[in-house]
C-alpha atoms as a PDB file:
ATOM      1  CA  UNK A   1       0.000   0.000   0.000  1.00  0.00           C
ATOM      2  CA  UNK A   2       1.513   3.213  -1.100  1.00  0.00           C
ATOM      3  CA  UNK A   3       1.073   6.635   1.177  1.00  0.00           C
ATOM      4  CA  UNK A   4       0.738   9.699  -0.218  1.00  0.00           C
ATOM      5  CA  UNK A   5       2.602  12.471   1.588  1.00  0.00           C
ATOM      6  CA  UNK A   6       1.126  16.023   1.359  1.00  0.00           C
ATOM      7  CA  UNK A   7       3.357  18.896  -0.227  1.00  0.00           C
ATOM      8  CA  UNK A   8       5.325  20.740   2.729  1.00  0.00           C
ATOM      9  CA  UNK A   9       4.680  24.446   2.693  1.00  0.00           C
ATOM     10  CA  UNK A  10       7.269  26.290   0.427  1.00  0.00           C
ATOM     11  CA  UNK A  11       9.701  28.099   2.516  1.00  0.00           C
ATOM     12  CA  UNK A  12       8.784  31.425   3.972  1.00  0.00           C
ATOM     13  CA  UNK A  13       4.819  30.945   3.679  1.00  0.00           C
ATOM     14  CA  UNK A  14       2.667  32.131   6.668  1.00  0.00           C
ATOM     15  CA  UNK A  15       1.256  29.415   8.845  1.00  0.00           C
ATOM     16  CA  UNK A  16      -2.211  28.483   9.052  1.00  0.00           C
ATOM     17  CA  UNK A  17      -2.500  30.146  12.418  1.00  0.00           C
ATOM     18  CA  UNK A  18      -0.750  33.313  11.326  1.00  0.00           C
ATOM     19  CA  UNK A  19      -2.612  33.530   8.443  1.00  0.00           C
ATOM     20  CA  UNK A  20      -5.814  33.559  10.254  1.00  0.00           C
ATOM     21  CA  UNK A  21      -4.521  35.876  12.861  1.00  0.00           C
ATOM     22  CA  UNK A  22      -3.754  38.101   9.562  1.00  0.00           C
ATOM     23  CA  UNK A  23      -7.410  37.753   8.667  1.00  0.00           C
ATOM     24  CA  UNK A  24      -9.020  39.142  11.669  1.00  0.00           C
ATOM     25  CA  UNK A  25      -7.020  42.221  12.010  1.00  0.00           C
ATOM     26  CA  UNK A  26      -7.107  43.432   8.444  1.00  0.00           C
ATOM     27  CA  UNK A  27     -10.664  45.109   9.405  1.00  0.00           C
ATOM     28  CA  UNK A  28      -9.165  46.865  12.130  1.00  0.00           C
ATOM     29  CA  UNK A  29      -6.500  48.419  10.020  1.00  0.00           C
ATOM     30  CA  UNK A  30      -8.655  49.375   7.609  1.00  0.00           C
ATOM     31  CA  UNK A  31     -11.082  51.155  10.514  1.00  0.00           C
ATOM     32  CA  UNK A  32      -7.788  52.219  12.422  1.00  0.00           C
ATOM     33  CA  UNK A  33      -8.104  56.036  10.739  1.00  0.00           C
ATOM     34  CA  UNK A  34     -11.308  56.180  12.202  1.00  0.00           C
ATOM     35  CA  UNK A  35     -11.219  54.626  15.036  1.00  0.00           C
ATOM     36  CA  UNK A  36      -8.192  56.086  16.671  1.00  0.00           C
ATOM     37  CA  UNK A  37      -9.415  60.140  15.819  1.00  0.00           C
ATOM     38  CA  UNK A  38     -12.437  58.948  17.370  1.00  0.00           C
ATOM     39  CA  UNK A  39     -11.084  57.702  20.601  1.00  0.00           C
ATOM     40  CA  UNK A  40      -8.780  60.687  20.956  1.00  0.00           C
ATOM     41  CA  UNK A  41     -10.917  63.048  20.545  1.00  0.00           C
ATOM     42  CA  UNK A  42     -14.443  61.791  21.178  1.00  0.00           C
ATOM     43  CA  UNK A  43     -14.331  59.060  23.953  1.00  0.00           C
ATOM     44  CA  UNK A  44     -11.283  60.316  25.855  1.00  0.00           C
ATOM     45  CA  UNK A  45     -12.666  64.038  26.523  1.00  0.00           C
ATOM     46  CA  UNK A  46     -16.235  62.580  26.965  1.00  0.00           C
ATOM     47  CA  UNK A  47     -14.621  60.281  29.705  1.00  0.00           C
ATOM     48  CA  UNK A  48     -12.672  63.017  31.243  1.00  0.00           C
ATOM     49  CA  UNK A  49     -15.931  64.991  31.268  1.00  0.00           C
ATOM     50  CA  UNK A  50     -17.712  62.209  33.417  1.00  0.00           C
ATOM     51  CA  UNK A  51     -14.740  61.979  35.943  1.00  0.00           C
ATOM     52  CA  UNK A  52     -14.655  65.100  36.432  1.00  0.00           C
ATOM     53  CA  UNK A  53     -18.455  65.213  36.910  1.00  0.00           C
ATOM     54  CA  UNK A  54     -18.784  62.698  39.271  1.00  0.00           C
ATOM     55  CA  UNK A  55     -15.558  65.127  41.606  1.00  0.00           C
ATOM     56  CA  UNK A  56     -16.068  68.315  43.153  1.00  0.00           C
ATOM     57  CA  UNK A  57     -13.002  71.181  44.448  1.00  0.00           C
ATOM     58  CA  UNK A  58     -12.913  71.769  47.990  1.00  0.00           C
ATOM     59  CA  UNK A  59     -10.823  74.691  49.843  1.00  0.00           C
ATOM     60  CA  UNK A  60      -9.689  73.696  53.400  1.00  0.00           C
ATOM     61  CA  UNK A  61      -8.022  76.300  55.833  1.00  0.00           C
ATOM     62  CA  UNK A  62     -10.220  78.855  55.168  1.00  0.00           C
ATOM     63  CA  UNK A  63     -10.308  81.858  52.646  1.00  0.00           C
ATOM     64  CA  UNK A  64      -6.402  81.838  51.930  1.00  0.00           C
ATOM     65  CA  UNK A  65      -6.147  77.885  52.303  1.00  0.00           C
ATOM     66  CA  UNK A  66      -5.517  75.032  49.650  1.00  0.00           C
ATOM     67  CA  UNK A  67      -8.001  73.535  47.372  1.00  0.00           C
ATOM     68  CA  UNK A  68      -8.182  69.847  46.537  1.00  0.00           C
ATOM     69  CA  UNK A  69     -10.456  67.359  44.609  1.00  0.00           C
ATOM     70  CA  UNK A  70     -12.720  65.313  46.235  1.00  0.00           C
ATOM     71  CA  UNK A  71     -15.144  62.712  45.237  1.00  0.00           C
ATOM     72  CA  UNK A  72     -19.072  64.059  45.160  1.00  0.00           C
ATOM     73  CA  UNK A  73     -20.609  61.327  43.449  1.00  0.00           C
ATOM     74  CA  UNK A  74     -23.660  62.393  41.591  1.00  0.00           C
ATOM     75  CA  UNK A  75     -23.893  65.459  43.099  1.00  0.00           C
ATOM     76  CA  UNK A  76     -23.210  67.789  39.993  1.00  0.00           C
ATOM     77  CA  UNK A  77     -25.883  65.823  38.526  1.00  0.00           C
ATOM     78  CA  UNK A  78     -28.738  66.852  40.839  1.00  0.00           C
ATOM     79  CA  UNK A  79     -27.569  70.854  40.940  1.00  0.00           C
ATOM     80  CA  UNK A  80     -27.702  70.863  37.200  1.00  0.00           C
ATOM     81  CA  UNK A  81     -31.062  69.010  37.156  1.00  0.00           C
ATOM     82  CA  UNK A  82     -32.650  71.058  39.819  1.00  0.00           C
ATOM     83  CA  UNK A  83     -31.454  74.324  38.162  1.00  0.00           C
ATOM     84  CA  UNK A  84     -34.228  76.031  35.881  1.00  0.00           C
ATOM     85  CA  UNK A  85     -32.094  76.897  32.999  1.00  0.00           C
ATOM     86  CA  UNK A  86     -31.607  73.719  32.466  1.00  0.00           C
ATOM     87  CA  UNK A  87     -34.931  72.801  31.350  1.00  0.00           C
ATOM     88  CA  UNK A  88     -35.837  75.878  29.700  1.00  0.00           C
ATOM     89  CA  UNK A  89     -32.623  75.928  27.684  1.00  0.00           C
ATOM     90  CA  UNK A  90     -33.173  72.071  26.791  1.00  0.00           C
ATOM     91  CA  UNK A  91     -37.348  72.786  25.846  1.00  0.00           C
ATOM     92  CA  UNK A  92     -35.737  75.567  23.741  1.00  0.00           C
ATOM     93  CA  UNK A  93     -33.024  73.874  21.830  1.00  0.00           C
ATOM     94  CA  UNK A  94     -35.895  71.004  21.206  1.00  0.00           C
ATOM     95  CA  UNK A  95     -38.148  73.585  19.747  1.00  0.00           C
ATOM     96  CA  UNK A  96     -35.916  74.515  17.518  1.00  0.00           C
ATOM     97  CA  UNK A  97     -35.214  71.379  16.262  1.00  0.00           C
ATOM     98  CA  UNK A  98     -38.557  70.705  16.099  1.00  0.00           C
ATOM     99  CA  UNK A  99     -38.785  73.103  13.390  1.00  0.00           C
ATOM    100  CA  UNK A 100     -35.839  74.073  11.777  1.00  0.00           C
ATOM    101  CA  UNK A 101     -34.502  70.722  11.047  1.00  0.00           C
ATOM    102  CA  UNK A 102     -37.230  69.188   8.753  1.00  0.00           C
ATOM    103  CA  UNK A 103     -37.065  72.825   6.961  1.00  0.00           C
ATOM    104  CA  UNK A 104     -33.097  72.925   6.277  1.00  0.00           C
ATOM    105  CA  UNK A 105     -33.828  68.785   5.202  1.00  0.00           C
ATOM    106  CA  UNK A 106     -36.694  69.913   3.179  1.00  0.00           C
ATOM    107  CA  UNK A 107     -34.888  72.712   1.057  1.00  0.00           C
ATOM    108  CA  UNK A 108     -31.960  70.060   1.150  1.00  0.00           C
ATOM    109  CA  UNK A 109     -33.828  68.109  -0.701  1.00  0.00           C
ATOM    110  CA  UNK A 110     -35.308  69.549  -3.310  1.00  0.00           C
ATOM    111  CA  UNK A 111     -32.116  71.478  -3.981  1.00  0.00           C
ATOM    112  CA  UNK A 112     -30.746  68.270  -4.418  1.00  0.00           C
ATOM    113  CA  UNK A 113     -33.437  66.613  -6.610  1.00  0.00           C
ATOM    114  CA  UNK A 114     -33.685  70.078  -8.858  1.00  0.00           C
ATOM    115  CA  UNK A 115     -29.828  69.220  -9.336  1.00  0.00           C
ATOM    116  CA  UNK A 116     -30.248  65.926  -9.985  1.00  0.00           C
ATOM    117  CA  UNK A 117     -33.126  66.610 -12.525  1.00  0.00           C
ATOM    118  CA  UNK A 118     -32.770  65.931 -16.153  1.00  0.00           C
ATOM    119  CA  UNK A 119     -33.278  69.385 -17.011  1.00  0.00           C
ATOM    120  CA  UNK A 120     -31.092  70.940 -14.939  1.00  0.00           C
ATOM    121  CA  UNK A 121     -28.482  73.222 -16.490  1.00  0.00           C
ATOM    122  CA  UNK A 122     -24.450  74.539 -15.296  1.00  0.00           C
ATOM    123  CA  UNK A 123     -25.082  71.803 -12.206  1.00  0.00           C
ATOM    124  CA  UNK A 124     -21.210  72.048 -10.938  1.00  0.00           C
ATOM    125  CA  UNK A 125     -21.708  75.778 -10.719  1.00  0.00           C
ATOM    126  CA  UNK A 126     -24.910  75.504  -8.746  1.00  0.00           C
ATOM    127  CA  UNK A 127     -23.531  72.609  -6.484  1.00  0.00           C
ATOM    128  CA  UNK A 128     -20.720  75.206  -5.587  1.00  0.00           C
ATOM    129  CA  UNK A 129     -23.019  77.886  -4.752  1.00  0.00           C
ATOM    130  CA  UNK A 130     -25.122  76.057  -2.414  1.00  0.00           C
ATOM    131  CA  UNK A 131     -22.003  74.774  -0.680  1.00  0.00           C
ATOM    132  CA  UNK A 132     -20.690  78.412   0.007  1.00  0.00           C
ATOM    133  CA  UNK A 133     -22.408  78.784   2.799  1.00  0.00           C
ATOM    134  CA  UNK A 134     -21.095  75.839   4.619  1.00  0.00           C
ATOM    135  CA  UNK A 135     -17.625  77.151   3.523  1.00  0.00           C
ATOM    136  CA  UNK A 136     -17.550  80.098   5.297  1.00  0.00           C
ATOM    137  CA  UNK A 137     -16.496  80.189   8.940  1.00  0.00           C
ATOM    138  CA  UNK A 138     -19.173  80.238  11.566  1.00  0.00           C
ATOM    139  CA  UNK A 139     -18.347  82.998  13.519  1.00  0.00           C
ATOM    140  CA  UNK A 140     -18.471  85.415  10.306  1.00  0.00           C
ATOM    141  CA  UNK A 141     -21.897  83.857   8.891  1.00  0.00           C
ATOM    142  CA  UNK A 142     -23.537  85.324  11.969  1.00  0.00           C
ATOM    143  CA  UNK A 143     -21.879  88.298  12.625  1.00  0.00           C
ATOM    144  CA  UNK A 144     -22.927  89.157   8.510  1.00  0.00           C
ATOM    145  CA  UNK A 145     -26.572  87.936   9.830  1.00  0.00           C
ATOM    146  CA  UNK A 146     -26.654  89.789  13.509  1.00  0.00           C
ATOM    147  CA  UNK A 147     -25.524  93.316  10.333  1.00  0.00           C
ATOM    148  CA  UNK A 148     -28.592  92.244   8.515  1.00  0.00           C
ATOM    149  CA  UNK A 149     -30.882  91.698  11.498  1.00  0.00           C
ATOM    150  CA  UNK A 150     -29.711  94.717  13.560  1.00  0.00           C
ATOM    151  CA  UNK A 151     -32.484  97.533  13.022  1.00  0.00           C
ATOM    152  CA  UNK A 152     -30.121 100.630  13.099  1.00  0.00           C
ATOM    153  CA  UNK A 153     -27.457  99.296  10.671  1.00  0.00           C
ATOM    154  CA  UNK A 154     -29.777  96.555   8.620  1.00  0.00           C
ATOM    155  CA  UNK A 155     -31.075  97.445   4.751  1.00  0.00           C
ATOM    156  CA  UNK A 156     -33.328  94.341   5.207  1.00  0.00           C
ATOM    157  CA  UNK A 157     -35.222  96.383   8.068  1.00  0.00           C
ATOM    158  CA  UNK A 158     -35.274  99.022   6.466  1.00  0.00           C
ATOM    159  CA  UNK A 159     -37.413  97.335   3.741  1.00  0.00           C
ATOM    160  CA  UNK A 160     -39.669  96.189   6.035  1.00  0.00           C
ATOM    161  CA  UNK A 161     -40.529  99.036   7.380  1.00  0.00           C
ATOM    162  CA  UNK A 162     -41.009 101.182   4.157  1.00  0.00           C
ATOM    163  CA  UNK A 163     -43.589  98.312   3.465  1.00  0.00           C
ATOM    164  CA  UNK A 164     -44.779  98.794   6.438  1.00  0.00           C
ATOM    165  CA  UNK A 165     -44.296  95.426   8.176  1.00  0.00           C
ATOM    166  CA  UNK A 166     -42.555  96.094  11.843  1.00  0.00           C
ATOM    167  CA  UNK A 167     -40.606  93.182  13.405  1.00  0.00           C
ATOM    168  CA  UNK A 168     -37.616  93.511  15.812  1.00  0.00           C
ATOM    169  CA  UNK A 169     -35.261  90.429  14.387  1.00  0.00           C
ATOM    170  CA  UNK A 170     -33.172  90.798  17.808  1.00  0.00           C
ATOM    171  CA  UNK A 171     -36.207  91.052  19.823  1.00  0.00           C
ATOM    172  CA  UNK A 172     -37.114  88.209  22.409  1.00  0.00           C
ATOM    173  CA  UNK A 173     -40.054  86.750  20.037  1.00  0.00           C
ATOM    174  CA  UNK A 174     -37.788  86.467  16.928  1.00  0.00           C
ATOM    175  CA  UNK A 175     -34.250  85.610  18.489  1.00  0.00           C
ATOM    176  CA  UNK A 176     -34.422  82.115  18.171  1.00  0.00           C
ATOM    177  CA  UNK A 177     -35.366  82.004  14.369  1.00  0.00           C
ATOM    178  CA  UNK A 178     -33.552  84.311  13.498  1.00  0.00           C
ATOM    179  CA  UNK A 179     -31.088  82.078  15.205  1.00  0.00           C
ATOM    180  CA  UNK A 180     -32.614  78.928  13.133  1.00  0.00           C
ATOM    181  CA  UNK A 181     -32.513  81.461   9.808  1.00  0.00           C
ATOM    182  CA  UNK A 182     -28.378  81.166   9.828  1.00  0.00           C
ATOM    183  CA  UNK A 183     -28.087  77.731  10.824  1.00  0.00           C
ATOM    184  CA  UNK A 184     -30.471  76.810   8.096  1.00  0.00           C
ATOM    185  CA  UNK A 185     -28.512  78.904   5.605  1.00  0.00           C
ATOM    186  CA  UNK A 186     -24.993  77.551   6.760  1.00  0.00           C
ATOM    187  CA  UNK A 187     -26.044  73.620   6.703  1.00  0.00           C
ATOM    188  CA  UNK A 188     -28.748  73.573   3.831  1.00  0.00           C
ATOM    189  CA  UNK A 189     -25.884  73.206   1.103  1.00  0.00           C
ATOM    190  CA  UNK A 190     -24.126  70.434   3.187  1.00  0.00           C
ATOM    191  CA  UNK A 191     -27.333  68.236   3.421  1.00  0.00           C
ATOM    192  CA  UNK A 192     -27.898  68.984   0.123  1.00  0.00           C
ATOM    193  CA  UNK A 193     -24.525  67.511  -0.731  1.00  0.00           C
ATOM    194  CA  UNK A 194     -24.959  64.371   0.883  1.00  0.00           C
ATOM    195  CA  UNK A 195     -28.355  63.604  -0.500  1.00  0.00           C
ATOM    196  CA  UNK A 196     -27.290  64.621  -4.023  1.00  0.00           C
ATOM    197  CA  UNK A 197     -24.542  62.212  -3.845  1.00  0.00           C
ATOM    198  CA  UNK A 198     -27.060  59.407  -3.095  1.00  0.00           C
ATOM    199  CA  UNK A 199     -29.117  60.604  -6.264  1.00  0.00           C
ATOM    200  CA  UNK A 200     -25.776  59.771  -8.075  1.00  0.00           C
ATOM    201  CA  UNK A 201     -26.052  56.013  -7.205  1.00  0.00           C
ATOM    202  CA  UNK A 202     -29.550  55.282  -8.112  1.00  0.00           C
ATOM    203  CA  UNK A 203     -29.865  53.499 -11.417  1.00  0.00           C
ATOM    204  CA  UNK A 204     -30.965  55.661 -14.341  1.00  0.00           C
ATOM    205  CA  UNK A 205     -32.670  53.266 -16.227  1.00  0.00           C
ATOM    206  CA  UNK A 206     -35.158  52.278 -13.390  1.00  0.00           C
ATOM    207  CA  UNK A 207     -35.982  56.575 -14.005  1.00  0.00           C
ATOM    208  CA  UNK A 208     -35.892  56.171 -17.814  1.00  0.00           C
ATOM    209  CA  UNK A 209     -38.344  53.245 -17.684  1.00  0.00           C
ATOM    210  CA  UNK A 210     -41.025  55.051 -15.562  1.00  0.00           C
ATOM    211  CA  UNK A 211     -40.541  58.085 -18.348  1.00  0.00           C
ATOM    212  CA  UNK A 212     -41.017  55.897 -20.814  1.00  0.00           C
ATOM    213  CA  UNK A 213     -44.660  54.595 -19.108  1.00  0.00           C
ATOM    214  CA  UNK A 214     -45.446  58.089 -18.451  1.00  0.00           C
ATOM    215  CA  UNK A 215     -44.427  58.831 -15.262  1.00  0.00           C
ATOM    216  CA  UNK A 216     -43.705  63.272 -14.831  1.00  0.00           C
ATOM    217  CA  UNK A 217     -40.469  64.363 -13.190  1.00  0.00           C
ATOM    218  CA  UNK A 218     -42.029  64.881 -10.117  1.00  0.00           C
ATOM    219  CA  UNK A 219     -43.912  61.537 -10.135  1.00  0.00           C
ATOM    220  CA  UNK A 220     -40.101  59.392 -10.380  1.00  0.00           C
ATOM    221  CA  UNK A 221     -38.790  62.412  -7.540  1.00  0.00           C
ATOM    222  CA  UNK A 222     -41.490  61.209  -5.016  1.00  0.00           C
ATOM    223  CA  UNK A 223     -42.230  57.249  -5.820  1.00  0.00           C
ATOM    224  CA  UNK A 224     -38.676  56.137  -6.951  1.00  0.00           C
ATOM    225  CA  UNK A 225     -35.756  58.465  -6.148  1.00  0.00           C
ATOM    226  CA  UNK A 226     -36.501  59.344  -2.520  1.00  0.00           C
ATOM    227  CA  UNK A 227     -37.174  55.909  -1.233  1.00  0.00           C
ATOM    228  CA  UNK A 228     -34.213  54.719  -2.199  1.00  0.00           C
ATOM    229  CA  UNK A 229     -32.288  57.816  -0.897  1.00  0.00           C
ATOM    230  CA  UNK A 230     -34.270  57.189   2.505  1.00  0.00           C
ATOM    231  CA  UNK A 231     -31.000  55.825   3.908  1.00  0.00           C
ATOM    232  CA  UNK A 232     -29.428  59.382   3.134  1.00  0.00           C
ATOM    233  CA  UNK A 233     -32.161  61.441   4.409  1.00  0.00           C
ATOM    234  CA  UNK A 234     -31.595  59.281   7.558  1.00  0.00           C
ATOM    235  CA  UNK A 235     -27.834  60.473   7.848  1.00  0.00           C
ATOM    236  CA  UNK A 236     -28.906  63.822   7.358  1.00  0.00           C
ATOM    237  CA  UNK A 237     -31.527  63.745   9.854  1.00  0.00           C
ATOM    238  CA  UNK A 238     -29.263  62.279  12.884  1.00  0.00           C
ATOM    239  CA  UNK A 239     -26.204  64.897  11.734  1.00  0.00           C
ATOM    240  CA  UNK A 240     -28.763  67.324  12.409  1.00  0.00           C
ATOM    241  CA  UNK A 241     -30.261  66.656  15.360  1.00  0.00           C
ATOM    242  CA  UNK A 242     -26.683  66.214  16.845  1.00  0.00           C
ATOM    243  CA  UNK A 243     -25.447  69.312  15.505  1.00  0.00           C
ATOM    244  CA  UNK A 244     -28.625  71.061  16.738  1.00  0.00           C
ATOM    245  CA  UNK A 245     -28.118  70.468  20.492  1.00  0.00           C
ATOM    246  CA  UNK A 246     -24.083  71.573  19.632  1.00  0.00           C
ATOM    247  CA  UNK A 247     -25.982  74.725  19.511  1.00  0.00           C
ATOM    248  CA  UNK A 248     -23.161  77.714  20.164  1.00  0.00           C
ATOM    249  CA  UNK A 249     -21.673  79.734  18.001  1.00  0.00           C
ATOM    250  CA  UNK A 250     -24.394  81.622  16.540  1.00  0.00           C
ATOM    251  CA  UNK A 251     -26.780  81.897  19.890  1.00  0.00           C
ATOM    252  CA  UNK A 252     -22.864  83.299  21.313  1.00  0.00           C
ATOM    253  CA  UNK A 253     -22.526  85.742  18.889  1.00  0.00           C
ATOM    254  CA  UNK A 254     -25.625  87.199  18.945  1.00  0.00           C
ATOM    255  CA  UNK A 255     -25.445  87.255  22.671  1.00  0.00           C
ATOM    256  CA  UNK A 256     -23.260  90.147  22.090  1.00  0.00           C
ATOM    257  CA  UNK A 257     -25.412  92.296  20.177  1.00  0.00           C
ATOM    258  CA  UNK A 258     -29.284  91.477  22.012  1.00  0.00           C
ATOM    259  CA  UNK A 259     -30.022  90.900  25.227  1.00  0.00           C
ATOM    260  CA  UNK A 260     -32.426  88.329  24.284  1.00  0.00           C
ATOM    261  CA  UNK A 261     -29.845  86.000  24.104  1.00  0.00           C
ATOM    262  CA  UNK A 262     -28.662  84.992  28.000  1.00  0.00           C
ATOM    263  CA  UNK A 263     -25.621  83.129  29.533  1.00  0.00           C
ATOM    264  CA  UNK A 264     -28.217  79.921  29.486  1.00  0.00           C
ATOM    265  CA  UNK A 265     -29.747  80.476  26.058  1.00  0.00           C
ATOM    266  CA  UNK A 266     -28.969  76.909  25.333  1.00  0.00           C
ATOM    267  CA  UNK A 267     -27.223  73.937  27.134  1.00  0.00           C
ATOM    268  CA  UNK A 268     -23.804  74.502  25.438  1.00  0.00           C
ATOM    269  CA  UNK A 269     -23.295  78.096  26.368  1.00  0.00           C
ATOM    270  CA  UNK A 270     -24.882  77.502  30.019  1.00  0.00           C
ATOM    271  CA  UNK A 271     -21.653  74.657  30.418  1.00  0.00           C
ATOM    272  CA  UNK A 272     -19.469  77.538  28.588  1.00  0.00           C
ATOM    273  CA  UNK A 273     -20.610  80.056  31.376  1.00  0.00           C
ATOM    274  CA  UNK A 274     -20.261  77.799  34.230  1.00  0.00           C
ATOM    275  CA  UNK A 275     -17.053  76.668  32.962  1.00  0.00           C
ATOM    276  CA  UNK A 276     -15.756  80.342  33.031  1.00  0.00           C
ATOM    277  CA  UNK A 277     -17.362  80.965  36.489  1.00  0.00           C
ATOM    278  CA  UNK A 278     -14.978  78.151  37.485  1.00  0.00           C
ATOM    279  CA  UNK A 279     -18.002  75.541  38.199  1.00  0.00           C
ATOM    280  CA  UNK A 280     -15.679  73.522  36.114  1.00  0.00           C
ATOM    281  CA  UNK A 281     -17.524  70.169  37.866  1.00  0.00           C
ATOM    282  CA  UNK A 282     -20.720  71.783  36.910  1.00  0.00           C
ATOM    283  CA  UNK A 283     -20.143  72.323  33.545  1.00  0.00           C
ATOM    284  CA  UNK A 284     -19.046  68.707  33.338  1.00  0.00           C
ATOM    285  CA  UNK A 285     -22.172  67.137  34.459  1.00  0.00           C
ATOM    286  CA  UNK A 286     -23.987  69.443  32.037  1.00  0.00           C
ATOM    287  CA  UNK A 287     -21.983  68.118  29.232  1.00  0.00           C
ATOM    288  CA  UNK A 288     -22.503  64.763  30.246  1.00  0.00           C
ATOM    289  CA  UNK A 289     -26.140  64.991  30.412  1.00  0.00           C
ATOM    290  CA  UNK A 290     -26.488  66.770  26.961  1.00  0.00           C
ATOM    291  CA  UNK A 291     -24.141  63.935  25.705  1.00  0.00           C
ATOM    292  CA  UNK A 292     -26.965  61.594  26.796  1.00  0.00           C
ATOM    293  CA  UNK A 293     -29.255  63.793  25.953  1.00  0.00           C
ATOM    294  CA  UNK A 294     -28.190  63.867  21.828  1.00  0.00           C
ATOM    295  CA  UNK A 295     -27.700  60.012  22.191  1.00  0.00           C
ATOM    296  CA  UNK A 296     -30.767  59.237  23.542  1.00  0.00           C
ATOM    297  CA  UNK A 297     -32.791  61.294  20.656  1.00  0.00           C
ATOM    298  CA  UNK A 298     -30.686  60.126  17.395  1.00  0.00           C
ATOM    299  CA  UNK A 299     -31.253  56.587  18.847  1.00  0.00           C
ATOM    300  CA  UNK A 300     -34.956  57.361  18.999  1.00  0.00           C
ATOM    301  CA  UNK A 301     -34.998  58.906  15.728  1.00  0.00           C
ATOM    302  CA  UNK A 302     -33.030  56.181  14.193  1.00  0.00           C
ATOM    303  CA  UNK A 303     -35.379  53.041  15.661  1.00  0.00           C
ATOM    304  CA  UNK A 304     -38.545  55.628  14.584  1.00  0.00           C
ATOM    305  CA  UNK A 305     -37.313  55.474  11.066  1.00  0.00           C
ATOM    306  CA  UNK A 306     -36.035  52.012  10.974  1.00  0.00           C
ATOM    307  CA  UNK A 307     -39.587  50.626  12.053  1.00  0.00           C
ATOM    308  CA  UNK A 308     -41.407  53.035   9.398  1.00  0.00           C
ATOM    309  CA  UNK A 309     -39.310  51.796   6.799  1.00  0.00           C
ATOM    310  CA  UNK A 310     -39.689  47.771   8.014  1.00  0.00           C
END
């Protein structure tokens, strides 16, 4: 009876168990330039935030004495949840999502399906002009607004009034739209980017059959094209929602021109205030919450959507 001995591995090749070992980590290299930003500069602060939450700085020997960190538990917590800004700047920052959100996603996207359309003409020079906007820094988008909105410098107001329509843009009625006015403006054209991009990947003959059955442009928009962008609209919506309760720089801004806008006019600039009162511990716990806060919702919004499209 003859045996039949298998080939021995040529010199130099990986083993079996290295090779395997290979397998497994090539994902992780490939989501190493993501993953390591993201726990550098996401999870790290985030945790640092929640330590120094859950501490609290004590001074010992009286006025002139030393100060040292001691542990307070959830302490922070309950100060910050007991405070009234807290909820009125949260109910506030909600409102505003509630309605600036699906208007930016709105104009989004039909910005992005008038691009996309077959009749649409010069589309790279349009695509750029919607993106400005986003371009420009946010500090000098409002400050350009809070020109336009301020009633003894604005030509806007001006216009108003010569047609006889009244309205104080600063004014504690119209601050926070006026607020939702340059954050719509800034982030339309970056939506609108992200949607039209999806546009790019659906098939163009499943569009060219329904025109050839009779279908109108508007018809294919609203049965084919945005169903199949829904994941898209999805990524748009939770970017939003998290950028929304990021709320800052414009609200901070304007803060220096109206007195509308207060040191709690949203969660982010209440932590910014207590941090520079020194409530550093505070300020943490506010953060923290927020974080929880914006998790809790895009989670919500992302099982909401999820279900409607099962």
């Amino acid at each position: 009876m003859t045996t039949t001995n298998a080939p021995a591995p040529a010199a130099g090749a990986p083993a079996p168990a290295r090779r395997r070992r290979r397998r497994t980590l090539a994902p992780y290299a490939f989501l190493a330039p993501f993953l390591i930003p993201f726990c550098l500069f996401t999870l790290v602060p985030v945790g640092y935030a929640f330590w120094q939450s859950l501490h609290k700085t004590e001074r010992t020997g009286g006025t002139f004495g030393r100060t040292q960190t001691v542990f307070a538990g959830f302490e922070q917590y309950g100060r910050v949840l007991r405070e009234d800004y807290f909820a009125e700047s949260l109910l506030r920052v909600l409102g505003f999502a509630l309605v600036q959100i699906p208007v930016m996603l709105l104009l989004a996207l039909v910005l992005a399906l008038l691009l996309d359309s077959a009749v649409a003409r010069a589309k790279r020079f349009f695509r750029l002009v919607y993106f400005v906007p986003y371009g420009i820094p946010g500090v000098v988008a409002a400050l350009m607004w809070a020109f336009l909105y301020d009633p003894r410098l604005s030509p806007v107001v001006d216009l108003l009034r010569s047609a006889g329509v009244h309205v104080d843009l600063l004014g504690p009625d119209a601050i926070l739209w006026s607020i939702a006015n340059v954050v719509t403006w800034t982030y339309t054209g970056y939506n609108m980017l992200i949607i039209y991009a999806a546009l790019q990947a659906v098939p163009s003959d499943i569009a060219e059959a329904a025109r050839v059955d009779g279908a109108s442009g508007w018809t294919i928009a609203l049965r084919i094209k945005i169903p199949i962008i829904r994941p898209a609209l999805i990524l748009t919506g939770v970017f939003s929602i998290i950028g929304t309760f990021q709320l800052f720089t414009e609200p901070q801004v304007f803060r220096s021109i109206s007195t509308s806008v207060t040191s709690t006019y949203t969660p982010n600039i209440a932590a910014y205030s207590l941090a520079s009162g020194d409530s550093y511990s505070e300020a943490a716990a506010l953060s923290v919450i927020l974080a929880l806060v914006t998790f809790v919702l895009s989670f919500a919004f992302l099982r909401f959507t999820s279900r409607r499209q099962g």
